[in-house]
N, C-alpha and C. Protein backbone atom coordinates (compact mmCIF):
# COMPACT_ATOMS: atom_id res chain seq x y z
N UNK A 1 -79.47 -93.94 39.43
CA UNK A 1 -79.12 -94.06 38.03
C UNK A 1 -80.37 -94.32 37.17
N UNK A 2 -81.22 -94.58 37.61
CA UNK A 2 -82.53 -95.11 37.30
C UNK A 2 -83.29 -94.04 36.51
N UNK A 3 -83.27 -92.85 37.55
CA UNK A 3 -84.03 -92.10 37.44
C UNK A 3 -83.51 -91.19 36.18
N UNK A 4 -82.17 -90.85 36.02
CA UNK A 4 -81.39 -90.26 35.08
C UNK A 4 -81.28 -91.61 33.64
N UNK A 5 -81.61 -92.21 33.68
CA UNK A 5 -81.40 -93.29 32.52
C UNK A 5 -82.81 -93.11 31.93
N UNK A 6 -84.35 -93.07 32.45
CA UNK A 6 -85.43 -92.21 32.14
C UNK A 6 -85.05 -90.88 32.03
N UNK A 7 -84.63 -90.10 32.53
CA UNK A 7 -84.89 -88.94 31.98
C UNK A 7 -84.20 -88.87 30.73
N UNK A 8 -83.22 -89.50 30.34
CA UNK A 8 -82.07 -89.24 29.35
C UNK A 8 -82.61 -90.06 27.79
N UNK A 9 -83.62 -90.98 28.15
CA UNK A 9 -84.46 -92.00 27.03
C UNK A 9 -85.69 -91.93 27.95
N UNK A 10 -86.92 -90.34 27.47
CA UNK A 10 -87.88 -90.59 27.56
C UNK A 10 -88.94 -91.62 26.93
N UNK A 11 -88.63 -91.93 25.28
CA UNK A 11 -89.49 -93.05 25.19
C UNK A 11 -89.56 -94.34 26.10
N UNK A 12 -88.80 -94.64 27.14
CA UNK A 12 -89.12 -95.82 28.05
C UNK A 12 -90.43 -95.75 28.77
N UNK A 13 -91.00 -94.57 28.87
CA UNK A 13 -92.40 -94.11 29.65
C UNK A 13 -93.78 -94.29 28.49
N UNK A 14 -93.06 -94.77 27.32
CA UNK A 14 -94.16 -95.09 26.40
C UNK A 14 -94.38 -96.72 26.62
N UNK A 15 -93.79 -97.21 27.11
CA UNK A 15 -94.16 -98.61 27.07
C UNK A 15 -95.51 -98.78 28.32
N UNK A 16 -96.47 -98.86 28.02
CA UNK A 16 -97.51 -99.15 28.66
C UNK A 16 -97.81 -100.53 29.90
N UNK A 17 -96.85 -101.09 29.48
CA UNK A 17 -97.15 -102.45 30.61
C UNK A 17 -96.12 -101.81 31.64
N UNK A 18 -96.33 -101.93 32.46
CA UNK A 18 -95.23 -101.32 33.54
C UNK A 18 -94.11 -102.55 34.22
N UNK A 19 -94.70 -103.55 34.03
CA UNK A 19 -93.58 -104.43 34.20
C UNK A 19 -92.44 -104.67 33.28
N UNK A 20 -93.15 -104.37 32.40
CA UNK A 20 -91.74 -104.70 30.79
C UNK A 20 -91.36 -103.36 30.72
N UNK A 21 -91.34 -102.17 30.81
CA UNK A 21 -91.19 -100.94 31.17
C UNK A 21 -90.17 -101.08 32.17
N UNK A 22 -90.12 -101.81 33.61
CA UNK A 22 -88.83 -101.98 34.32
C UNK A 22 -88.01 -102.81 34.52
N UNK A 23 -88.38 -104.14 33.56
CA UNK A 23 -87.63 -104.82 33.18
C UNK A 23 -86.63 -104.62 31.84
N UNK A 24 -87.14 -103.57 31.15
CA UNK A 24 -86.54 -102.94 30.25
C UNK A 24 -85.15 -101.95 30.49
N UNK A 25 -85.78 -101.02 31.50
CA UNK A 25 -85.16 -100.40 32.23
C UNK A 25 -83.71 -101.12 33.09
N UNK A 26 -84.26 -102.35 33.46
CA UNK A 26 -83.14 -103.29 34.40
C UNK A 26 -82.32 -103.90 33.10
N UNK A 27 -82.64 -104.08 32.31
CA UNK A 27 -81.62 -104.67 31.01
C UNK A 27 -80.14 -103.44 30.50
N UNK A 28 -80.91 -102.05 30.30
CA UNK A 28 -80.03 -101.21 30.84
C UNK A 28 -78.79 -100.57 31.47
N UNK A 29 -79.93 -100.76 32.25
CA UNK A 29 -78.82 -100.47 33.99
C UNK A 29 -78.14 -101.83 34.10
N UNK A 30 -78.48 -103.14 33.94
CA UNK A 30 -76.88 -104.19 34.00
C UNK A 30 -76.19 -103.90 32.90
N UNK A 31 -76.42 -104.00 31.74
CA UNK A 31 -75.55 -103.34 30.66
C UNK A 31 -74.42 -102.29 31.20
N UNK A 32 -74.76 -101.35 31.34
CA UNK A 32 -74.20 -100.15 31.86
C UNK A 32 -73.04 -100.51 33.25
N UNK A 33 -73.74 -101.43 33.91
CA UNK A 33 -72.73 -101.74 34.92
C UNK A 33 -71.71 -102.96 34.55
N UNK A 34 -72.34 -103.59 33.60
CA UNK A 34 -71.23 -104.40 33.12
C UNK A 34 -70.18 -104.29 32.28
N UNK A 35 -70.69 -102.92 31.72
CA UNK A 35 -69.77 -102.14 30.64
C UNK A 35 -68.84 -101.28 31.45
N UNK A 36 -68.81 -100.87 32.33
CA UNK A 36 -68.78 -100.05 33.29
C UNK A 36 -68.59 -98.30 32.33
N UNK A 37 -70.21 -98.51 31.98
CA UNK A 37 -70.18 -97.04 31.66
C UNK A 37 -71.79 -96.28 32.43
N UNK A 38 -71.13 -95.08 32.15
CA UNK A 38 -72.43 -94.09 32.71
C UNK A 38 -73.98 -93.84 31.77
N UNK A 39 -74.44 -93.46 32.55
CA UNK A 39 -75.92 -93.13 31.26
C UNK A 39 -74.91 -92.24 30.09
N UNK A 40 -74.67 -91.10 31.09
CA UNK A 40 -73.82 -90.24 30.31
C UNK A 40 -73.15 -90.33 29.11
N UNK A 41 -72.27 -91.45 29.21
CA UNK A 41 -71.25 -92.06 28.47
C UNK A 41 -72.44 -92.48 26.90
N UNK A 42 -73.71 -92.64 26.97
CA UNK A 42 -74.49 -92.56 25.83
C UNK A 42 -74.48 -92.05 25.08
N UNK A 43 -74.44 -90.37 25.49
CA UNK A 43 -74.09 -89.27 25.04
C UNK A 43 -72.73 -89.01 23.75
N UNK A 44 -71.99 -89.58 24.32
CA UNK A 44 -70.38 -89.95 23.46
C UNK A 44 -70.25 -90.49 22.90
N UNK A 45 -70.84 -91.73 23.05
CA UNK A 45 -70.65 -92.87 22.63
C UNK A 45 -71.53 -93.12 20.80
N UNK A 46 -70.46 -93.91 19.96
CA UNK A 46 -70.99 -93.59 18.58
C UNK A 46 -71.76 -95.01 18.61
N UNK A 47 -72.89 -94.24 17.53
CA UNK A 47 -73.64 -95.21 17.28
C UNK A 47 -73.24 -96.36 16.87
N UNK A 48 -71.87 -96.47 16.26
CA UNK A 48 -71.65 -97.45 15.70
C UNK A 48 -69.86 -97.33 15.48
N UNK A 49 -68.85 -98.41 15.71
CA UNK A 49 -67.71 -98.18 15.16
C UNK A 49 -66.95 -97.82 14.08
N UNK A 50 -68.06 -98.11 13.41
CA UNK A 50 -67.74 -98.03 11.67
C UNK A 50 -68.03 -96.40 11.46
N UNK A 51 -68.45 -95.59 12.23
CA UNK A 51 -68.97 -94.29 11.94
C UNK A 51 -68.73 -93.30 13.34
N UNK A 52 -67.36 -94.04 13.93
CA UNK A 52 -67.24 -93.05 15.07
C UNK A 52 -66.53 -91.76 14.55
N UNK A 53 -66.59 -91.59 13.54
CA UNK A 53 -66.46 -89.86 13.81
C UNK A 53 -67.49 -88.98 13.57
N UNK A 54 -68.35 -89.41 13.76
CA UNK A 54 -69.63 -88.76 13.28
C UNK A 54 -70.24 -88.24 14.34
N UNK A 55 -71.32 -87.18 14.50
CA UNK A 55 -71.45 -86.66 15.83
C UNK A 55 -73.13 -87.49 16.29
N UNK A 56 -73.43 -88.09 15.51
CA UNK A 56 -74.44 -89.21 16.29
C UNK A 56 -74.07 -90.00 16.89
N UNK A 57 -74.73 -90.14 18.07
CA UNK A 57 -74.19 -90.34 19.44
C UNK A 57 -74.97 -91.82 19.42
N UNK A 58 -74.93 -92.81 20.45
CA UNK A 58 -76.00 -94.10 20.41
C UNK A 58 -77.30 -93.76 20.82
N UNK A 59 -77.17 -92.96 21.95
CA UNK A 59 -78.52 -92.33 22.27
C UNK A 59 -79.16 -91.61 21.46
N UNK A 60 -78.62 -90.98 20.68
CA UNK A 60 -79.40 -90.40 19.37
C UNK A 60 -80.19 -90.96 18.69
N UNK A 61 -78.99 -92.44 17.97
CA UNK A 61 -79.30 -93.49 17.03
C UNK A 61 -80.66 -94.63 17.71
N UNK A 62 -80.25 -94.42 19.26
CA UNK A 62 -80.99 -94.71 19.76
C UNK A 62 -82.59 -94.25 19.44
N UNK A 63 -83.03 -92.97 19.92
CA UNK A 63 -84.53 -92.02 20.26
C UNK A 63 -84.72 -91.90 18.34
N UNK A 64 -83.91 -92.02 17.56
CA UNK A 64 -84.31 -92.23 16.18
C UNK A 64 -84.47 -93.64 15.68
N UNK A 65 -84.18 -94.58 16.24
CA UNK A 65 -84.77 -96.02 15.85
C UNK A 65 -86.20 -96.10 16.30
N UNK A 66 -85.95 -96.00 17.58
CA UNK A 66 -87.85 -95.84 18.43
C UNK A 66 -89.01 -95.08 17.85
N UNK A 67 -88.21 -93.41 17.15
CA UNK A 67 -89.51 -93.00 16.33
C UNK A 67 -89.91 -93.54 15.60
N UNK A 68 -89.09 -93.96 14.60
CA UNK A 68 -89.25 -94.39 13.33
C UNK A 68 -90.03 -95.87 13.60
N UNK A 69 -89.80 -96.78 14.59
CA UNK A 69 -90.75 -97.97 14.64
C UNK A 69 -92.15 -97.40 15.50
N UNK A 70 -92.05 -96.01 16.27
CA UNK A 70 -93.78 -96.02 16.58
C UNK A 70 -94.00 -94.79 15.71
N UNK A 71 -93.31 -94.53 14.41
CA UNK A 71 -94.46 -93.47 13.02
C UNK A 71 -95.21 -95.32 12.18
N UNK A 72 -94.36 -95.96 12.01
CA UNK A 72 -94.70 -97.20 11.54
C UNK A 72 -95.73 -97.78 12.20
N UNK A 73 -95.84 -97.94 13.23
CA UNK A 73 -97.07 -99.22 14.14
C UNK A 73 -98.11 -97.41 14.22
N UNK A 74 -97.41 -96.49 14.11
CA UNK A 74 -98.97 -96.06 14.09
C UNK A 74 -99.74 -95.83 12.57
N UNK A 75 -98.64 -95.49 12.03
CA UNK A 75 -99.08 -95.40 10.14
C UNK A 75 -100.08 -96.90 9.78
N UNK A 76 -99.47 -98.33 10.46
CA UNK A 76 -100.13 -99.53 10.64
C UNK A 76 -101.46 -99.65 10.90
N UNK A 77 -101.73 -99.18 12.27
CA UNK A 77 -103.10 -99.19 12.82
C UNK A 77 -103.84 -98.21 12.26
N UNK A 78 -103.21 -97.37 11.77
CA UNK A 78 -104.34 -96.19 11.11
C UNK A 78 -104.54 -96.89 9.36
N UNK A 79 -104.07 -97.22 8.91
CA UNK A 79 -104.11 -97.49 7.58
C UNK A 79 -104.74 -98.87 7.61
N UNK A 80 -104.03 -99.96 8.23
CA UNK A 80 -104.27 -101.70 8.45
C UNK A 80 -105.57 -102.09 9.02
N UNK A 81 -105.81 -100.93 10.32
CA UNK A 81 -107.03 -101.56 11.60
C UNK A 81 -106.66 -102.65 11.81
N UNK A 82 -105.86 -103.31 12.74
CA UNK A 82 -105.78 -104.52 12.67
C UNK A 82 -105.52 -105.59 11.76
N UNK A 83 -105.21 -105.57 10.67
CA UNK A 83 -104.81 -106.66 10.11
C UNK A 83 -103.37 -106.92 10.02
N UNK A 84 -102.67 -106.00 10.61
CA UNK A 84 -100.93 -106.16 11.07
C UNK A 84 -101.03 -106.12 12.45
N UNK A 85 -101.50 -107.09 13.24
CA UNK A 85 -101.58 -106.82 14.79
C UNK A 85 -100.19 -106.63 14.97
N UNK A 86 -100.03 -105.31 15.05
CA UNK A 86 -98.30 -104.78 16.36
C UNK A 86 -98.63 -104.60 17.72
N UNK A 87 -97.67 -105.59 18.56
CA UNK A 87 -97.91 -105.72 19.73
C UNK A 87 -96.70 -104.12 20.67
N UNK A 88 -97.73 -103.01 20.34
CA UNK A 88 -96.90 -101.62 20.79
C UNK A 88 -95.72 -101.99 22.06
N UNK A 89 -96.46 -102.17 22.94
CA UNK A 89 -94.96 -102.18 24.16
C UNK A 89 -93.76 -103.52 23.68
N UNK A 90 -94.23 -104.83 23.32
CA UNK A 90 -93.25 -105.43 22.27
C UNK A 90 -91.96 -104.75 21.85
N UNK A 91 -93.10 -103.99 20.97
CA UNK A 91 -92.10 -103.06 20.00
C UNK A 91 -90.98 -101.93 20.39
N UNK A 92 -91.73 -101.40 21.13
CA UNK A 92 -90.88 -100.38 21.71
C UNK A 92 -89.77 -100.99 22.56
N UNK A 93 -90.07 -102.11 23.73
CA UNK A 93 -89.18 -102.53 24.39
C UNK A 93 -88.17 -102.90 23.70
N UNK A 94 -88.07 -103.60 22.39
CA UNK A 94 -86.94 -104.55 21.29
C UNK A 94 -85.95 -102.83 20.89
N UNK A 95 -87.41 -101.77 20.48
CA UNK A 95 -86.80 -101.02 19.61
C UNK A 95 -85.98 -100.28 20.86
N UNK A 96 -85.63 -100.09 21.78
CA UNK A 96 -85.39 -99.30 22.74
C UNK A 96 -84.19 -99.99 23.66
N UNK A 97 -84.27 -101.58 23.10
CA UNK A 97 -83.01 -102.44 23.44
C UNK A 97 -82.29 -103.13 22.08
N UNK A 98 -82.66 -102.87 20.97
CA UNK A 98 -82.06 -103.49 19.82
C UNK A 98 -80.30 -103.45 20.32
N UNK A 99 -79.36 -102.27 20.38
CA UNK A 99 -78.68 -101.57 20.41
C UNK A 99 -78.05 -102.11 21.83
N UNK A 100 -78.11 -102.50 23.20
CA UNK A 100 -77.79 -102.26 24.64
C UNK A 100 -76.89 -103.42 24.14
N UNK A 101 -76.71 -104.57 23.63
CA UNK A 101 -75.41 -105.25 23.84
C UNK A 101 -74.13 -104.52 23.30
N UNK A 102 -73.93 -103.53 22.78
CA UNK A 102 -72.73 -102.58 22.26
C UNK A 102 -72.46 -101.98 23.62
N UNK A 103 -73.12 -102.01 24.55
CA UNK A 103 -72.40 -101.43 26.13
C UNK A 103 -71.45 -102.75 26.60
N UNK A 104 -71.39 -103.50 25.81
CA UNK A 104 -70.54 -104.98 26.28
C UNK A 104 -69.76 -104.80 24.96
N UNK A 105 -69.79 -104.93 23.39
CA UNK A 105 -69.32 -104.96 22.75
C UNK A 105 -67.78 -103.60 22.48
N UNK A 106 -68.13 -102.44 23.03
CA UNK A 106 -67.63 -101.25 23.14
C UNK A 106 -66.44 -101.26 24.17
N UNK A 107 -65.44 -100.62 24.06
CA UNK A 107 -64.74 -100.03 25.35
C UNK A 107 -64.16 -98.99 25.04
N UNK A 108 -63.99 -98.23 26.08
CA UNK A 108 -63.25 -96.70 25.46
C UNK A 108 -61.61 -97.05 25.87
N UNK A 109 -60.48 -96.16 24.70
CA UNK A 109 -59.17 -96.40 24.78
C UNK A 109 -58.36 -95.50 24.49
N UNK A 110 -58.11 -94.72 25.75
CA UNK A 110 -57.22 -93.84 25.08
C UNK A 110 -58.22 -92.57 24.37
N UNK A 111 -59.60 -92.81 24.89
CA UNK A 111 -60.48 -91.66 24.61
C UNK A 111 -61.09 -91.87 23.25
N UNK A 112 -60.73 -93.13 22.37
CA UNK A 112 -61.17 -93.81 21.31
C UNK A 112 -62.07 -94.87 21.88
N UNK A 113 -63.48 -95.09 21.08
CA UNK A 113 -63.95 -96.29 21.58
C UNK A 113 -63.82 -97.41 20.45
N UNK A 114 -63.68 -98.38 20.69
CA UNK A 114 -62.83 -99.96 20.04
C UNK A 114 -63.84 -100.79 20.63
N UNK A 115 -63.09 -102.13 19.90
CA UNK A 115 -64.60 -103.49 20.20
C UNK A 115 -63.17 -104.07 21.56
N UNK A 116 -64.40 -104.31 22.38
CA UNK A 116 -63.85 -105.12 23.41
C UNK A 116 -63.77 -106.32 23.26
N UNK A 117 -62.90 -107.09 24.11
CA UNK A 117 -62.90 -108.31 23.83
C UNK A 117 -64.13 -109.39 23.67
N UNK A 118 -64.93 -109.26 24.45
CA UNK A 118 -66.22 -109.73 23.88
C UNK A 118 -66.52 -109.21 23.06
N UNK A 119 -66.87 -108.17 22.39
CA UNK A 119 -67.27 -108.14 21.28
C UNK A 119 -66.38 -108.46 20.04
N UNK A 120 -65.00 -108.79 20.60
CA UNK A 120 -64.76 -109.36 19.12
C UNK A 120 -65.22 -111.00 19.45
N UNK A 121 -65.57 -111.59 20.00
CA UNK A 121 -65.96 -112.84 20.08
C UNK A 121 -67.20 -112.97 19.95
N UNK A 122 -68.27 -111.85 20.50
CA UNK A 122 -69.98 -111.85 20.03
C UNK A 122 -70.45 -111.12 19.47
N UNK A 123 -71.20 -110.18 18.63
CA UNK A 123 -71.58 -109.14 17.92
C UNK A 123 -72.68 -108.54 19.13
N UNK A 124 -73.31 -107.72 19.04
CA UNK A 124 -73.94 -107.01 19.74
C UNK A 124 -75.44 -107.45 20.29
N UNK A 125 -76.09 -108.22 19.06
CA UNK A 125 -77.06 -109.18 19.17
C UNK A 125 -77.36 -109.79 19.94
N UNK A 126 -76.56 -110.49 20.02
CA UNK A 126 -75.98 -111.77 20.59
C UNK A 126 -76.30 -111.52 22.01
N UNK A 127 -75.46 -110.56 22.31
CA UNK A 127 -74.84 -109.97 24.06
C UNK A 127 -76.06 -109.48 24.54
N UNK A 128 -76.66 -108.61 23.68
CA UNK A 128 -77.90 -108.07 24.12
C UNK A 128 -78.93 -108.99 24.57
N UNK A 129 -79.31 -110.23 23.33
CA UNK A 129 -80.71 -111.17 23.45
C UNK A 129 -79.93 -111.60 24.74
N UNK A 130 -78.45 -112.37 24.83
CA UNK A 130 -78.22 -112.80 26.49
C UNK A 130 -79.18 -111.98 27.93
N UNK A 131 -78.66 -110.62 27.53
CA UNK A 131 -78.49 -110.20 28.46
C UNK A 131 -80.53 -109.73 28.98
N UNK A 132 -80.90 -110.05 27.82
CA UNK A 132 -82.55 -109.71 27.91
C UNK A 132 -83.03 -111.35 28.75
N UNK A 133 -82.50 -112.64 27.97
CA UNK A 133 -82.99 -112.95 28.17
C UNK A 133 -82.54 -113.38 29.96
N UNK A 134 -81.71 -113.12 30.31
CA UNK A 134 -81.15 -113.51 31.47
C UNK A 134 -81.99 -112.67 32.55
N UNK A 135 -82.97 -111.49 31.91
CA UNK A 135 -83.55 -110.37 32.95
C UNK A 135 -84.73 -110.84 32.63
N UNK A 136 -85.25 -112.04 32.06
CA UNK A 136 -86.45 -112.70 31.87
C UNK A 136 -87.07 -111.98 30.81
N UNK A 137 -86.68 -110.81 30.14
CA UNK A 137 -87.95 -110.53 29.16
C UNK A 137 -88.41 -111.49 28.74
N UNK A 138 -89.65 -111.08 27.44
CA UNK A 138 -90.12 -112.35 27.01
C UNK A 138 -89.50 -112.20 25.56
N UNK A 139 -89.78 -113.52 25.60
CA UNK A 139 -88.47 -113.74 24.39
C UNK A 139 -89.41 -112.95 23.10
N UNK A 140 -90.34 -112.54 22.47
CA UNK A 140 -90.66 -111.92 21.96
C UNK A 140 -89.59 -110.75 21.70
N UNK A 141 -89.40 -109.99 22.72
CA UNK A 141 -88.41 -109.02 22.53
C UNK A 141 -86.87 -109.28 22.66
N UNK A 142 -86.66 -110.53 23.23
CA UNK A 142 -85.37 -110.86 23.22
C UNK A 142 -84.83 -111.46 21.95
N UNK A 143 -86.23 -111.98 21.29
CA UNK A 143 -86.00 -111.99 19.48
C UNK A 143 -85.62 -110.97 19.00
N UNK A 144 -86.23 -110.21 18.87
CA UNK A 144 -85.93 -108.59 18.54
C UNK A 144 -84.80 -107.99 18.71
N UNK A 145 -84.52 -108.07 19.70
CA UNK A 145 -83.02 -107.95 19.72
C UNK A 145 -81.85 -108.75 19.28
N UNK A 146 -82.04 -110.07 19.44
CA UNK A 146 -81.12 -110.91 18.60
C UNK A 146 -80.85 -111.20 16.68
N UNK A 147 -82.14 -110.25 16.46
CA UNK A 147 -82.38 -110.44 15.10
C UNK A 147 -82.90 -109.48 13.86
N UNK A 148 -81.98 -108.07 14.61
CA UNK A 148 -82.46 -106.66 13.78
C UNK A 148 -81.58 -106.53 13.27
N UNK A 149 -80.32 -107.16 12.75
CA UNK A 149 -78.93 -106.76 12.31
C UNK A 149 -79.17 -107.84 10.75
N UNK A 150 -78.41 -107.23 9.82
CA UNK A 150 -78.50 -107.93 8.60
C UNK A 150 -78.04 -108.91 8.78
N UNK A 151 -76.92 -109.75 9.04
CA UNK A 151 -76.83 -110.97 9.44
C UNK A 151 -77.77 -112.02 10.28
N UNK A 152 -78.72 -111.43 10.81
CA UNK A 152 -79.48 -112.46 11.34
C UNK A 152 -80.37 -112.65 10.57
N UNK A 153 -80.75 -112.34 9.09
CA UNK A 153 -81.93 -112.32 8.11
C UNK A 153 -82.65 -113.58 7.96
N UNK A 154 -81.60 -115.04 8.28
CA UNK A 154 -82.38 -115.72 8.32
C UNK A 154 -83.39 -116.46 9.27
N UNK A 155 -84.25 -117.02 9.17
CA UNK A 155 -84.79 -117.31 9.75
C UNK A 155 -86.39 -116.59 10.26
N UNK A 156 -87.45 -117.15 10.78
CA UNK A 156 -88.51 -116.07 11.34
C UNK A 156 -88.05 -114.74 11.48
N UNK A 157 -89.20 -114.18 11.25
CA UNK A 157 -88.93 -112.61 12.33
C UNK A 157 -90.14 -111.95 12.40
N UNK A 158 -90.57 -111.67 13.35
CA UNK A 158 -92.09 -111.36 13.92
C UNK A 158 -92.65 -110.02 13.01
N UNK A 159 -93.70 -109.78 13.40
CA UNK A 159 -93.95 -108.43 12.49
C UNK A 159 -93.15 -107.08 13.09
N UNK A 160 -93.29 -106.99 14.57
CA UNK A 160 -92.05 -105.92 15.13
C UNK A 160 -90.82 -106.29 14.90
N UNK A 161 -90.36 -107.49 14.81
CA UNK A 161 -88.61 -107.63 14.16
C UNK A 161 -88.72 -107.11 13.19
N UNK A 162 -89.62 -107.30 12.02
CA UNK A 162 -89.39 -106.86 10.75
C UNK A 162 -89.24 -104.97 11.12
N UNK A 163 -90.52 -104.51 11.26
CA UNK A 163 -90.50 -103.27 11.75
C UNK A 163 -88.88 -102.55 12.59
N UNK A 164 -88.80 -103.40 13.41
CA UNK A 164 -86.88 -102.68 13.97
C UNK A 164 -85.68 -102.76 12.93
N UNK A 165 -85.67 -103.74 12.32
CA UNK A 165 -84.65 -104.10 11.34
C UNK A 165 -85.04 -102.90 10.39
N UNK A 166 -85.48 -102.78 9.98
CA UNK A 166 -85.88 -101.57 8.92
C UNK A 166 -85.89 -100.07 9.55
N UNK A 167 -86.16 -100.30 10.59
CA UNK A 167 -85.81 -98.55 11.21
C UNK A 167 -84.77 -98.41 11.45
N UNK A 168 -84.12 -99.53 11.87
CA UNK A 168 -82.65 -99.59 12.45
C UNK A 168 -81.65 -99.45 11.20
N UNK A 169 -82.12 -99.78 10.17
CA UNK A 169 -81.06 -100.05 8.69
C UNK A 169 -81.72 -98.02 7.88
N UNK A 170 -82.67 -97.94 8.54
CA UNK A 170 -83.09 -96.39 7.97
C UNK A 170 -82.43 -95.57 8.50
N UNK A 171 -82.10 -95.83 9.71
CA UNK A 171 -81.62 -94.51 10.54
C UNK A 171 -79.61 -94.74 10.48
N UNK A 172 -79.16 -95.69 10.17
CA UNK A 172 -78.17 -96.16 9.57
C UNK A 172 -77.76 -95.77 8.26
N UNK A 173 -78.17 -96.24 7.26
CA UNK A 173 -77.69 -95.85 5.77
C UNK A 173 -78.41 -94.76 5.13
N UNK A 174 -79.09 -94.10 6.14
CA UNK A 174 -79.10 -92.61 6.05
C UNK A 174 -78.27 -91.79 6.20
N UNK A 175 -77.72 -92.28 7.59
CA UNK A 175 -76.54 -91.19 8.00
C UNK A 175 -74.97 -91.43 7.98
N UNK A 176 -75.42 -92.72 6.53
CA UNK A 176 -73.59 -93.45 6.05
C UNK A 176 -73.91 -92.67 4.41
């Protein structure tokens, strides 16, 4: 499943540290088994409930959050040189897991997908930073994931949180 979960989200081969690269990867693949869905099922699956009839898929919404945060960290370093230090694999790992607690929040019904019972009790955030932080990422990115959704506005948010929240709300109320 491994190998088809890379091929299906090539940006995971952009993350340069190779340990957070398969620990990324392992956040994933338990998702997926705890959801009990397929890579596949990515494919189908809407980016969002509020917009399931739409033919953007999560994996879509997915590989379009990730561009849009590495045109940014590179528009950064080319324009900034350093004075916005973005920590790249950071980024990508958050931007590439913002989204994986909706494999817990989701269930399909009747060929409709609906919020599961956990997710009517946790939002997607939530399930996700769990589920990162339970696979040890570093909380750097398990921030990131707990805190790209408009409701989490308050509080810190790193320079890549800021960066996901904004790709994530671009590639969103673009296509609402």
């Amino acid at each position: 499943m491994r190998a088809k979960l890379v091929h299906m989200i090539p940006e995971l081969s952009l993350i340069g540290d190779a340990s957070l690269r398969q620990q990324t990867e392992d956040v994933w693949l338990e998702a997926l088994r705890r959801g009990g869905w397929t890579v596949e099922d990515l494919t189908r699956m809407p980016y969002s409930l509020s917009a399931a009839s739409t033919s953007v898929s999560m994996l879509d919404h997915l590989r379009g959050v990730v561009g849009v945060c590495v045109a940014v960290a590179d528009v950064f370093a080319e324009i900034y040189n350093g004075k916005i230090p973005i920590n790249r694999d950071v980024l990508l790992a958050g931007a590439l897991l913002h989204d994986v607690g909706k494999l817990l929040e989701y269930r399909e019904e009747n060929g409709r997908f609906v919020r599961s019972r956990l997710g009517q009790l946790l939002q997607h955030p939530v399930s996700g930073a769990v589920i990162c932080a339970e696979l040890g990422l570093p909380d750097e990115v398990t921030h990131m994931v707990a805190v790209h959704t408009a409701p989490s506005e308050a509080g810190l948010r790193t320079p890549e949180a800021v960066i996901l929240h904004h790709a994530d709300f671009t590639n969103l109320e673009t296509l609402h």
